[in-house]
N, C-alpha and C. Protein backbone atom coordinates (compact mmCIF):
# COMPACT_ATOMS: atom_id res chain seq x y z
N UNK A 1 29.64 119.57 18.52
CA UNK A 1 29.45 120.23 19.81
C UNK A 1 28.19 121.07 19.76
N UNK A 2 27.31 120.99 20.79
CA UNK A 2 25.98 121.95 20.66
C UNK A 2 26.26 123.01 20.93
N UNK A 3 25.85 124.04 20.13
CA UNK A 3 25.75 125.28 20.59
C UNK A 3 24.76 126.02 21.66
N UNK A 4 26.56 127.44 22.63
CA UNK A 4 25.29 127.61 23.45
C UNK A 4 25.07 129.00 23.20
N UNK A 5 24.23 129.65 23.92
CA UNK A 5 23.69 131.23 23.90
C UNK A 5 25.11 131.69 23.14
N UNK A 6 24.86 132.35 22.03
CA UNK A 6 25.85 133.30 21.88
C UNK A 6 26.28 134.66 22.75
N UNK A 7 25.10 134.74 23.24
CA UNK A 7 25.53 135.82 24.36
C UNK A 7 26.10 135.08 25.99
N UNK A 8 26.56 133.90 25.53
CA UNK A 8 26.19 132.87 26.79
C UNK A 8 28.25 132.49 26.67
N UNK A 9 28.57 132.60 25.73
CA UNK A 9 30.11 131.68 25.11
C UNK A 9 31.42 132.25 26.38
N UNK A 10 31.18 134.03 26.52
CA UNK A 10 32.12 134.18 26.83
C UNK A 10 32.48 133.44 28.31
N UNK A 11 31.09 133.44 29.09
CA UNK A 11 31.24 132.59 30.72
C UNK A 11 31.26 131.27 30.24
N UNK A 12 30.83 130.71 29.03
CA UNK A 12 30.89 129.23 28.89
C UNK A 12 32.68 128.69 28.60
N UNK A 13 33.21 129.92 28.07
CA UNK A 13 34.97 129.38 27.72
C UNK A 13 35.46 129.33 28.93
N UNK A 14 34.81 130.62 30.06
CA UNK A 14 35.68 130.79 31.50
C UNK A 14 35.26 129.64 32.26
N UNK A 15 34.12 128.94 32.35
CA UNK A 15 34.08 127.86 33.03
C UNK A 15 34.90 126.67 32.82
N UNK A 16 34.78 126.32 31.54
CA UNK A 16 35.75 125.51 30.30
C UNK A 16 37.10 125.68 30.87
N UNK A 17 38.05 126.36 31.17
CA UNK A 17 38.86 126.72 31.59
C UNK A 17 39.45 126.45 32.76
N UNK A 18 38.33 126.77 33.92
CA UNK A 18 38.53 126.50 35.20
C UNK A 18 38.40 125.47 35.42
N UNK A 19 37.93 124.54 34.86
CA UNK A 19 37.30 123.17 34.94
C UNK A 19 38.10 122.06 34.26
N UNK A 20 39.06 122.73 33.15
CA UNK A 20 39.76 122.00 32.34
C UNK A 20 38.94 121.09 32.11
N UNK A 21 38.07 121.16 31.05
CA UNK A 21 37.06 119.96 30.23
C UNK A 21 37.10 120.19 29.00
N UNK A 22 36.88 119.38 28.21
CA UNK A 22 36.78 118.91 26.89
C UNK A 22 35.40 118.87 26.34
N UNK A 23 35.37 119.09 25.17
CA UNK A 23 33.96 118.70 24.46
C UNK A 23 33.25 117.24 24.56
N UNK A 24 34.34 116.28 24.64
CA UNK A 24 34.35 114.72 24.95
C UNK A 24 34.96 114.08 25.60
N UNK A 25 35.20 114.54 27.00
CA UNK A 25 35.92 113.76 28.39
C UNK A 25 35.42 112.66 28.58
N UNK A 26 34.01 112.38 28.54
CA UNK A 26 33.59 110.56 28.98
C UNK A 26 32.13 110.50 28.73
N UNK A 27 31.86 109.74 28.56
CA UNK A 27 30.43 108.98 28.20
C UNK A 27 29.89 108.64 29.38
N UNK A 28 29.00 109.07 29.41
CA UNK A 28 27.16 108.32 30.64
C UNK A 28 26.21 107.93 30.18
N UNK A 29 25.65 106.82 30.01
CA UNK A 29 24.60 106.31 29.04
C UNK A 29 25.06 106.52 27.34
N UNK A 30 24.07 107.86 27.25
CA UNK A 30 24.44 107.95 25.75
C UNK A 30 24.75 109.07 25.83
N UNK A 31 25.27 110.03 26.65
CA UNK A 31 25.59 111.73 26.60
C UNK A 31 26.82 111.43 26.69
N UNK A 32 27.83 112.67 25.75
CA UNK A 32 29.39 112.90 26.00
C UNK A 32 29.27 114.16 26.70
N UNK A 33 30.16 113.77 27.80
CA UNK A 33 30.47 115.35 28.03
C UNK A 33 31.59 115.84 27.79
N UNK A 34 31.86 117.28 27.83
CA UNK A 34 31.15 118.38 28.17
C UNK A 34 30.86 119.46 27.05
N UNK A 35 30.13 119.80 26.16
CA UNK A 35 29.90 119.98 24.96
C UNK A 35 29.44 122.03 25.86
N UNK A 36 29.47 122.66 24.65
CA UNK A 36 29.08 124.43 25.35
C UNK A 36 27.83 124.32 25.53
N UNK A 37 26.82 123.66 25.41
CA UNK A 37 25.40 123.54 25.99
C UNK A 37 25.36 123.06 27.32
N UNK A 38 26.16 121.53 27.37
CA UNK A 38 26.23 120.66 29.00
C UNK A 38 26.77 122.25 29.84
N UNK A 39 27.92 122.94 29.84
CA UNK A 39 28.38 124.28 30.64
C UNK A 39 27.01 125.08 31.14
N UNK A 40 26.50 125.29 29.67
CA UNK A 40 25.64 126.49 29.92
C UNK A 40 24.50 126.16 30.84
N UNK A 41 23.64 124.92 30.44
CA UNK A 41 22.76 124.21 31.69
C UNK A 41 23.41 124.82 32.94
N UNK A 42 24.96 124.39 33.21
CA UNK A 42 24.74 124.67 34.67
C UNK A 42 25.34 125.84 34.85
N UNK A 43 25.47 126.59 34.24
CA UNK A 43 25.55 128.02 34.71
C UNK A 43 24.04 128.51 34.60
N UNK A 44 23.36 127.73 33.95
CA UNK A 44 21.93 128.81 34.14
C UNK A 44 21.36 127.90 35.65
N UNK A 45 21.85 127.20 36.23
CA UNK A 45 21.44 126.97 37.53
C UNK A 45 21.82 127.80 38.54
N UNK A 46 22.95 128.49 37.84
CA UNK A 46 23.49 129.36 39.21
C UNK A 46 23.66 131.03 38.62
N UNK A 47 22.13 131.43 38.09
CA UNK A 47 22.07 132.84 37.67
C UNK A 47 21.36 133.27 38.82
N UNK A 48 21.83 134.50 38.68
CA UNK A 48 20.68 135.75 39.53
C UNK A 48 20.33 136.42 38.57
N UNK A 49 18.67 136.58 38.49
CA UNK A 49 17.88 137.44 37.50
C UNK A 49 17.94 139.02 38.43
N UNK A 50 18.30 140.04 37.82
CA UNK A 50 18.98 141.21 38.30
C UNK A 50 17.59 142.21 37.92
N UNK A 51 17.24 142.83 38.14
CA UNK A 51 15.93 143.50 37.88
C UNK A 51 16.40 144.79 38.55
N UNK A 52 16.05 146.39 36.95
CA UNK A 52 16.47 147.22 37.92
C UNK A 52 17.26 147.57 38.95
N UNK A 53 18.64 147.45 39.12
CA UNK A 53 19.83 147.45 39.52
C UNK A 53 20.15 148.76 39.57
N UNK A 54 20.44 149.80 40.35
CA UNK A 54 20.92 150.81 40.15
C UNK A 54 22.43 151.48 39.97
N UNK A 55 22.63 151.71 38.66
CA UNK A 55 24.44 151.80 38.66
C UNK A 55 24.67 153.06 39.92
N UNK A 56 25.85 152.86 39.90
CA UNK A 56 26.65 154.22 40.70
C UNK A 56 27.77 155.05 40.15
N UNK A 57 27.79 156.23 39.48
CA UNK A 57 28.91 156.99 39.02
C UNK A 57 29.89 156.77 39.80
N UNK A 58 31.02 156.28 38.69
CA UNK A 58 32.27 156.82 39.12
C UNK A 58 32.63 158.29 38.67
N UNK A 59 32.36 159.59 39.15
CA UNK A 59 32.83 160.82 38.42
C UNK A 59 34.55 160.67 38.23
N UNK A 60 35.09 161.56 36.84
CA UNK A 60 36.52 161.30 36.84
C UNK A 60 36.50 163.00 36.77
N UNK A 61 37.51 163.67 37.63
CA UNK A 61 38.24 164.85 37.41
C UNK A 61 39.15 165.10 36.58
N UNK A 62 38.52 166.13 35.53
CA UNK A 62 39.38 166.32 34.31
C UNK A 62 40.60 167.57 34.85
N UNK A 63 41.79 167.76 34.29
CA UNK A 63 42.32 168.91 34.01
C UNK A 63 41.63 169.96 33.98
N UNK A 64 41.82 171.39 35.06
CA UNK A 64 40.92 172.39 35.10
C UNK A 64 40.18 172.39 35.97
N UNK A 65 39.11 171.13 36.31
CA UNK A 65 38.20 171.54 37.48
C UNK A 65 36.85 170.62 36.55
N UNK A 66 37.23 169.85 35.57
CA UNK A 66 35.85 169.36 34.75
C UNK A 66 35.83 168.46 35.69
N UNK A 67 34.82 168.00 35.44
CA UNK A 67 33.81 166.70 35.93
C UNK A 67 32.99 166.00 34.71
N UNK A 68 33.71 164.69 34.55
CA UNK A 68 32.55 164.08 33.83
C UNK A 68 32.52 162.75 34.46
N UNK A 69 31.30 162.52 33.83
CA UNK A 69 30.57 161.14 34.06
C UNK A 69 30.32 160.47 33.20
N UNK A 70 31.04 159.28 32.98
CA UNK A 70 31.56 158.74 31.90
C UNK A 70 31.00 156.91 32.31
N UNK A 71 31.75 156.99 33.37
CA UNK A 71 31.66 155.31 33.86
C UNK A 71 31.00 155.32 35.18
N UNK A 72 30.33 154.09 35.13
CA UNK A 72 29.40 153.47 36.33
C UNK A 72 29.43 152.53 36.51
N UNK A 73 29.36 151.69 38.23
CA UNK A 73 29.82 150.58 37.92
C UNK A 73 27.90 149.72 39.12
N UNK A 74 28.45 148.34 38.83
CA UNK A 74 27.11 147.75 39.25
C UNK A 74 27.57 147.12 40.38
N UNK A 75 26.88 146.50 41.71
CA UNK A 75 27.18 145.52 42.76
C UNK A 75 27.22 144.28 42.28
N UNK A 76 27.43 143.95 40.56
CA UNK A 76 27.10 142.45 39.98
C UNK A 76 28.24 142.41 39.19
N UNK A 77 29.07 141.17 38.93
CA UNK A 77 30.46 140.53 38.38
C UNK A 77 29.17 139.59 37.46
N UNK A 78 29.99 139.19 36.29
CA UNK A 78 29.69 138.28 35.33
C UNK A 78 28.24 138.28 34.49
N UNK A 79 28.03 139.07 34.21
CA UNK A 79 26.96 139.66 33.12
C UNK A 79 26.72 138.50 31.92
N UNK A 80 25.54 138.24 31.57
CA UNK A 80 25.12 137.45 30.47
C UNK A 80 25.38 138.86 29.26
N UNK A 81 26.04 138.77 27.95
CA UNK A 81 26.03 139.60 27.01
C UNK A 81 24.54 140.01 26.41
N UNK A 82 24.51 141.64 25.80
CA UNK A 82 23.33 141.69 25.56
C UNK A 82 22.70 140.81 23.82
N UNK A 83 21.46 141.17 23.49
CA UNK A 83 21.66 140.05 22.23
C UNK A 83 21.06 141.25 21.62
N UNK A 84 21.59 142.38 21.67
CA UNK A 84 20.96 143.50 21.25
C UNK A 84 19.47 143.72 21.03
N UNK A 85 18.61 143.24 21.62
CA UNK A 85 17.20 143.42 22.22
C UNK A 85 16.93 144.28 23.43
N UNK A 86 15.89 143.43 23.92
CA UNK A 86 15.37 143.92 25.14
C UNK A 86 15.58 142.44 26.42
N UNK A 87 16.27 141.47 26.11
CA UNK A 87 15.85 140.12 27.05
C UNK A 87 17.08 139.72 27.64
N UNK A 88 18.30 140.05 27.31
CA UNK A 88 19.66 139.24 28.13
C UNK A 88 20.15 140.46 29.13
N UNK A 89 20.20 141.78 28.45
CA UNK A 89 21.07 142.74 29.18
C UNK A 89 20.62 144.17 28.97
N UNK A 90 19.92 144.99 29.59
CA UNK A 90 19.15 146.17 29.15
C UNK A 90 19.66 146.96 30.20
N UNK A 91 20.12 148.38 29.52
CA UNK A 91 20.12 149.57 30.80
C UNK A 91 18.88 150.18 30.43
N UNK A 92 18.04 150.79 31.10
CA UNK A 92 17.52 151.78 31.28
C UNK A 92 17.05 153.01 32.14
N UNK A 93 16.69 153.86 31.92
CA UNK A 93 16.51 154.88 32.68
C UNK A 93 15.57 154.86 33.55
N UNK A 94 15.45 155.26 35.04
CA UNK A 94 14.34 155.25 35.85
C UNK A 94 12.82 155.44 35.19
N UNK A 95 13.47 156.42 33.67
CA UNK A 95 11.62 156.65 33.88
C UNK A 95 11.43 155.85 32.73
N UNK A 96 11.99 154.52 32.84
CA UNK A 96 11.63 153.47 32.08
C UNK A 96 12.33 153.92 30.41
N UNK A 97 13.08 154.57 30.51
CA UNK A 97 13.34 154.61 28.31
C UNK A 97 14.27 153.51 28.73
N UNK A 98 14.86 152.57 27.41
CA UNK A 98 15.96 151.83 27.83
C UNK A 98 17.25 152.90 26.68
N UNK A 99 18.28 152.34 27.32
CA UNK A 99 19.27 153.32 26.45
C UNK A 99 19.78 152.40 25.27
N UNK A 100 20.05 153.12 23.97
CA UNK A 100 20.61 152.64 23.21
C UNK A 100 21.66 152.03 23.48
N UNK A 101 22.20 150.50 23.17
CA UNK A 101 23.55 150.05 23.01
C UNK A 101 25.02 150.63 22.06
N UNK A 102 24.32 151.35 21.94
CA UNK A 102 25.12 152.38 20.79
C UNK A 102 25.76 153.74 21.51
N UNK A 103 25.24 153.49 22.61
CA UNK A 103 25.82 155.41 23.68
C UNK A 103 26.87 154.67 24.74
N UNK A 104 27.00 153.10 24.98
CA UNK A 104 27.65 152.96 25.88
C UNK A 104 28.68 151.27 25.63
N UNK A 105 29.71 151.25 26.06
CA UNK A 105 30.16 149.81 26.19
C UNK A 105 30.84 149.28 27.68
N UNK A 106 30.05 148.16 27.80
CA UNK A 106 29.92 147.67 28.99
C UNK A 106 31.13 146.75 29.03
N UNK A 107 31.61 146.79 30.02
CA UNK A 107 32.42 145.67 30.47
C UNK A 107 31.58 144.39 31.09
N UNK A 108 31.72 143.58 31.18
CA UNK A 108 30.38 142.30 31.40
C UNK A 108 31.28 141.70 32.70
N UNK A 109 32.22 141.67 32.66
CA UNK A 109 32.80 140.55 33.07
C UNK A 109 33.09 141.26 34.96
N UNK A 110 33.24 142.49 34.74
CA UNK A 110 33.48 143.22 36.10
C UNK A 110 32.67 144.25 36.51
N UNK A 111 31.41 144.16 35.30
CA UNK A 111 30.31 145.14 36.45
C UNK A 111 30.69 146.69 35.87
N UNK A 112 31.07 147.23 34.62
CA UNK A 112 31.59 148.35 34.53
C UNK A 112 30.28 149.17 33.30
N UNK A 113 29.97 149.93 33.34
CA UNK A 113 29.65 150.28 31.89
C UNK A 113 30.13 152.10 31.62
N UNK A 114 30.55 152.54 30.58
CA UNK A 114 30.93 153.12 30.13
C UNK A 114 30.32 154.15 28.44
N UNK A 115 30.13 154.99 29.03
CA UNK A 115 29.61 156.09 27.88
C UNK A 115 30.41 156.64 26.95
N UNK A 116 29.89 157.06 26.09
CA UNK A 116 30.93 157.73 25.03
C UNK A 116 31.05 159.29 25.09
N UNK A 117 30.04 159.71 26.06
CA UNK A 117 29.96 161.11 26.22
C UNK A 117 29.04 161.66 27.79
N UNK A 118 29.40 162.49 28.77
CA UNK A 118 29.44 162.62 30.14
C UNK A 118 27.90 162.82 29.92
N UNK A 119 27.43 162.04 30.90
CA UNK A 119 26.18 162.09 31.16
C UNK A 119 25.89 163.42 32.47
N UNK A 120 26.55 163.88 32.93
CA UNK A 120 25.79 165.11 33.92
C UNK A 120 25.92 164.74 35.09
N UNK A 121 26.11 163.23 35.56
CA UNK A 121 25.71 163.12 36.54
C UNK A 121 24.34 162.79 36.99
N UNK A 122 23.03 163.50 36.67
CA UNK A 122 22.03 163.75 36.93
C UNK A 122 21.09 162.22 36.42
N UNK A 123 21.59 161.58 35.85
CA UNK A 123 21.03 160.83 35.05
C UNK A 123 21.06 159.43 35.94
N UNK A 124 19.98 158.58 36.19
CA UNK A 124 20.17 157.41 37.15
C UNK A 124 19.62 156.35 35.99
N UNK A 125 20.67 155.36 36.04
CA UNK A 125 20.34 154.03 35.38
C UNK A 125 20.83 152.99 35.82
N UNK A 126 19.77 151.65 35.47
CA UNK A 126 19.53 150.59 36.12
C UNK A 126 20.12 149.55 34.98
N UNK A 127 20.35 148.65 35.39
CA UNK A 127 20.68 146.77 34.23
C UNK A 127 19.26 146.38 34.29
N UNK A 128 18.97 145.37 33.89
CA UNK A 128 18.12 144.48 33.46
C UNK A 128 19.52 143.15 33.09
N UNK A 129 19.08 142.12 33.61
CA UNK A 129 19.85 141.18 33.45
C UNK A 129 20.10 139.82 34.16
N UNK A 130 20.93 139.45 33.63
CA UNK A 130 21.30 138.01 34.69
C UNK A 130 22.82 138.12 34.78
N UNK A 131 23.23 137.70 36.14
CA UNK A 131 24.51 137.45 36.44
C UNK A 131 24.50 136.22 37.06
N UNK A 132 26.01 135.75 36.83
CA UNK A 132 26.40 134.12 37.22
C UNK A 132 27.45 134.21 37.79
N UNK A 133 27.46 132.86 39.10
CA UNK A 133 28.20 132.47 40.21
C UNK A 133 29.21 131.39 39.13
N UNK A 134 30.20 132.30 38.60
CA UNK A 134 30.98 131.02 37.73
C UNK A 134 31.61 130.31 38.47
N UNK A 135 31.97 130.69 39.98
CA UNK A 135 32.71 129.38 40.68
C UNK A 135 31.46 127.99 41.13
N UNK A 136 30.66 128.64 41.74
CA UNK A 136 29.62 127.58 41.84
C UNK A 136 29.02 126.70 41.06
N UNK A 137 28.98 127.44 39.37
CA UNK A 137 29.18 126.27 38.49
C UNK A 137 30.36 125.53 38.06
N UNK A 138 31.63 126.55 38.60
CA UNK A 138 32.29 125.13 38.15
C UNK A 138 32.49 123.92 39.41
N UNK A 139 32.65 124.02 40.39
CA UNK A 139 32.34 122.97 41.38
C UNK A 139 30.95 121.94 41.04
N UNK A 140 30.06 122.82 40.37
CA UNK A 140 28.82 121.50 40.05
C UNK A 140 29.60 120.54 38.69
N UNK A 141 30.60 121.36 37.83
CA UNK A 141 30.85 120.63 36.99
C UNK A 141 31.63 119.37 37.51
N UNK A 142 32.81 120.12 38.27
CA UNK A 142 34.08 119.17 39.19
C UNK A 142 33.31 118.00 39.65
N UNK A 143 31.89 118.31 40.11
CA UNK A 143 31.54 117.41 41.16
C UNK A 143 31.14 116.49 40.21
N UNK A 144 30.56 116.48 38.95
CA UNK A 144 30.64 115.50 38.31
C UNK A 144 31.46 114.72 37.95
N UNK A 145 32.05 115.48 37.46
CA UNK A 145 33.95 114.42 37.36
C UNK A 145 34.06 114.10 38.35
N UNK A 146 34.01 114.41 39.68
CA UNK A 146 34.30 113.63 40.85
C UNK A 146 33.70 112.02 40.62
N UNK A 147 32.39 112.51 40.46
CA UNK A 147 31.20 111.25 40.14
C UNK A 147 31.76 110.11 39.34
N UNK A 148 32.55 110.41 38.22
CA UNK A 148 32.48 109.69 37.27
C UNK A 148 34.08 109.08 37.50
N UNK A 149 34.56 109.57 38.33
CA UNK A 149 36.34 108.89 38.43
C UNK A 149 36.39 108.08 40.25
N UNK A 150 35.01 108.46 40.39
CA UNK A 150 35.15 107.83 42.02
C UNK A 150 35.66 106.44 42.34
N UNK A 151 35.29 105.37 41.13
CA UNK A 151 36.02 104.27 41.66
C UNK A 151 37.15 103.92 40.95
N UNK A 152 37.70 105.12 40.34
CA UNK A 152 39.48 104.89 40.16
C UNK A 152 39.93 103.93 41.31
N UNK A 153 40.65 103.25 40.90
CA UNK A 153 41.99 102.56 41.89
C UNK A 153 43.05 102.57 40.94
N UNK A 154 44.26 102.68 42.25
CA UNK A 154 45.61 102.57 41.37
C UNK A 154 45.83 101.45 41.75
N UNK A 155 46.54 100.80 40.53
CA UNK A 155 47.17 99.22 40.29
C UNK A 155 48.74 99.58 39.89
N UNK A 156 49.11 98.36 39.60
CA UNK A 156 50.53 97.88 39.13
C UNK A 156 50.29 96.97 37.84
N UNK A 157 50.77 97.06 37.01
CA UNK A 157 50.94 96.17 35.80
C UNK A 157 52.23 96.48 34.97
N UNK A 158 52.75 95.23 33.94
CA UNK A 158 54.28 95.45 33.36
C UNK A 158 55.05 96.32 34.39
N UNK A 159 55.00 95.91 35.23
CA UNK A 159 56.49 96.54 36.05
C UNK A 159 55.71 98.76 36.21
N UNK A 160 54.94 98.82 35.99
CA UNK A 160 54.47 99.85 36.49
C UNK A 160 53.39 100.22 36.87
N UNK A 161 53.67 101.88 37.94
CA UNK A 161 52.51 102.32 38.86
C UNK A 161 51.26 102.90 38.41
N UNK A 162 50.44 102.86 38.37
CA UNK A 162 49.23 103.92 37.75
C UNK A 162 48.25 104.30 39.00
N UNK A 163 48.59 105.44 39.57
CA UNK A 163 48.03 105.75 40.52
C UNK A 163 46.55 106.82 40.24
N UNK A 164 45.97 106.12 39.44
CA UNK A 164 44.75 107.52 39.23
C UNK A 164 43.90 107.93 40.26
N UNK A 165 43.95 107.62 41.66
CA UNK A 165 43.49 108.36 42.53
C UNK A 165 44.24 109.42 42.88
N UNK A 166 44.73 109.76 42.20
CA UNK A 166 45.65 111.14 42.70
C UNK A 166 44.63 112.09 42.00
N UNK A 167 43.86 111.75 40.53
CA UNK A 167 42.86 112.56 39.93
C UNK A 167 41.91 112.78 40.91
N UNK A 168 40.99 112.16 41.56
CA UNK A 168 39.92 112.51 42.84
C UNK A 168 40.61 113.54 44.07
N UNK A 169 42.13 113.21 44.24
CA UNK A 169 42.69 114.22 45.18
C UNK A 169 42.72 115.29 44.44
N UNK A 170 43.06 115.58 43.28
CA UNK A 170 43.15 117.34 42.21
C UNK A 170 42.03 117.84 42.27
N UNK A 171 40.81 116.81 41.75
CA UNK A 171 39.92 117.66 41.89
C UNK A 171 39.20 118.05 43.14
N UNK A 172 39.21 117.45 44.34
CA UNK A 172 38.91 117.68 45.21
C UNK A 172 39.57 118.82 46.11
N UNK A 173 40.71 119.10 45.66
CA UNK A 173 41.46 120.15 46.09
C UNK A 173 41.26 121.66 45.29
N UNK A 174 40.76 121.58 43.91
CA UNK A 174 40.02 122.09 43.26
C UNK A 174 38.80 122.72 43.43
N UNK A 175 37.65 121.58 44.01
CA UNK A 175 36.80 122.42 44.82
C UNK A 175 36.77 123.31 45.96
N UNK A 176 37.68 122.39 46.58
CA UNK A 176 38.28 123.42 47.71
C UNK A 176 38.21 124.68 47.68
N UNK A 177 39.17 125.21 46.56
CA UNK A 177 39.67 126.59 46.34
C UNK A 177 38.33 127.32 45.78
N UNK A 178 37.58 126.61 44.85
CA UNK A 178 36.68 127.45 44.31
C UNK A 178 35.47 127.33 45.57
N UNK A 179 34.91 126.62 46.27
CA UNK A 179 34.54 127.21 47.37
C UNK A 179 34.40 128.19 48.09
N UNK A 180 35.60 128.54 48.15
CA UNK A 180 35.99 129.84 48.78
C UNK A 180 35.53 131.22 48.17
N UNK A 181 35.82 131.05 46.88
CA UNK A 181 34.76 131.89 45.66
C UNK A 181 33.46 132.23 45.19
N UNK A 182 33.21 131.41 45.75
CA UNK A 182 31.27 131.12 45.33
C UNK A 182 30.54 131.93 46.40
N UNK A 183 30.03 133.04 45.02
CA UNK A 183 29.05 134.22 45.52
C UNK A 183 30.18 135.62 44.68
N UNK A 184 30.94 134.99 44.10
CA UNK A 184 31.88 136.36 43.69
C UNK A 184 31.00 136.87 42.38
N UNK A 185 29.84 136.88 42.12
CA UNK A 185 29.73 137.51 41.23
C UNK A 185 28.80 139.17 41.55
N UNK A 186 28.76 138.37 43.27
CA UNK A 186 28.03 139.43 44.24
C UNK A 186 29.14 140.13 44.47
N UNK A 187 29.30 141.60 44.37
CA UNK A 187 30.21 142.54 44.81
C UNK A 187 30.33 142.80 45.58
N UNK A 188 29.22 143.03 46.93
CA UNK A 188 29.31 143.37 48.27
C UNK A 188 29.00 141.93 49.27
N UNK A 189 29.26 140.70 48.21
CA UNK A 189 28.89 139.71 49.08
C UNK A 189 29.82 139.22 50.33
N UNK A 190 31.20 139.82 50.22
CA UNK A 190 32.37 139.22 50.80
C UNK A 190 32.66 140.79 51.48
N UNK A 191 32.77 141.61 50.77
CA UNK A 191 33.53 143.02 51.09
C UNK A 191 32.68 143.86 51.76
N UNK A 192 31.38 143.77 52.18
CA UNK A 192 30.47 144.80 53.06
C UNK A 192 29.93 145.30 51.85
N UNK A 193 29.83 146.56 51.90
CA UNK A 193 29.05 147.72 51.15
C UNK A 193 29.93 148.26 49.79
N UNK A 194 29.50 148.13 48.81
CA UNK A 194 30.31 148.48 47.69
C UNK A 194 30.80 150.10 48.22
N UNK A 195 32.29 150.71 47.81
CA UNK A 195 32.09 151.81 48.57
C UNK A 195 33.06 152.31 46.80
N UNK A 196 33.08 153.84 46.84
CA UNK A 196 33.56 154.49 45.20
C UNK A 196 34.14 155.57 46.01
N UNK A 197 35.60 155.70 45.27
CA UNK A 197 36.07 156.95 45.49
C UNK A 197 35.09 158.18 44.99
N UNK A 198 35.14 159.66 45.86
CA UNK A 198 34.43 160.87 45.38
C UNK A 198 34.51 161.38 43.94
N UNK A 199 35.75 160.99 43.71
CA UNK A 199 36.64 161.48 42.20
C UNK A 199 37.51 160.54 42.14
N UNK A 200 38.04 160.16 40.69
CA UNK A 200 38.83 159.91 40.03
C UNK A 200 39.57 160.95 38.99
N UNK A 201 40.80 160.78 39.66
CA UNK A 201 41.52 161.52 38.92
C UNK A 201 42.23 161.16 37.75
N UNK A 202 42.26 161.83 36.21
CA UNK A 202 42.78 160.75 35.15
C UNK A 202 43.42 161.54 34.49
N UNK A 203 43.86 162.73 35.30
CA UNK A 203 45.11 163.74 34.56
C UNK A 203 46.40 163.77 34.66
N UNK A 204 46.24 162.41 35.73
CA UNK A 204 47.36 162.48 36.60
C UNK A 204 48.21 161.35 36.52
């Protein structure tokens, strides 16, 4: 199986998943599919390169009357992991420092990132990154399998039915649903304006 981005695996298993595919479902010429490289191709068809993104505090109200600022969240779902550089996933600060990966852990998958110690508030930071439409790649995947089972017919032989067009109806009902999905990695793409409670309360 080829390997893909290691910072690339965790959206490559979730597509894998939704898609129910195999490393070796069927042959085209001389390619097997679907190996974690064939995935990753088409999720890098359906990235948004994220530039300077501005997070938004969630403040949480401590016991007493504290305030810290701990977590922030982004208008972007499904984050490429960072490769601890400067090129897949970078926060940094407006006046350009980037922050150590070592002061914070991000949630990737829902847009969250999280400090180990209250930033003030005062402090504005941005992603650097790419995010992916995992439903839209998996419908490009489906649609291949569509491709490749299109001239199923069901027959009769030894006294039984084999109806494999019922496979073109699954997956087609399949796209369906993920249709409906595609653009979810945009946060305010469906819901209006990302909106944050004033406080969170976590004493309670």
């Amino acid at each position: 199986m080829a390997a893909s981005r290691t910072t690339m695996q965790t959206l490559v298993d979730r597509i894998r998943n939704l898609t129910n595919v195999g490393a070796s479902d069927y042959t085209v010429g001389a390619t097997t599919y679907w190996d974690d490289d064939h995935l990753q191709t088409v999720l890098d068809r359906h990235q948004t390169f994220v530039i300077d993104h501005t997070l938004t505090w969630a403040p949480e109200l401590r016991d007493g009357g504290t305030v810290n600022y701990l977590t922030a969240v982004s208008g972007y779902r499904n984050w490429e992991k960072t490769d601890g550089g400067t090129a897949r996933f970078v926060i940094r600060q407006t006046v350009g420092t980037i922050e150590s990966s070592t002061n914070y852990t991000p949630d990737y998958e829902n847009g969250r990132v999280t400090w180990s110690s209250t930033q003030g508030g005062t402090v504005t930071f941005m992603i650097v990154g790419y995010s992916y439409d995992i439903y839209a790649a998996a419908i490009d995947v489906l649609e291949q399998r569509l491709a490749y089972v299109d001239y199923w017919y069901d027959f009769e032989a030894d006294n039984q039915t084999f109806t494999r067009s019922q496979v073109i109806a699954n997956l087609n009902n399949l796209i369906a649903q993920y249709r409906l999905r595609v653009g979810d990695n945009v946060k305010t793409a469906k819901a209006g304006n990302l909106k944050l409670s004033q406080m969170v309360r976590v004493d309670i």
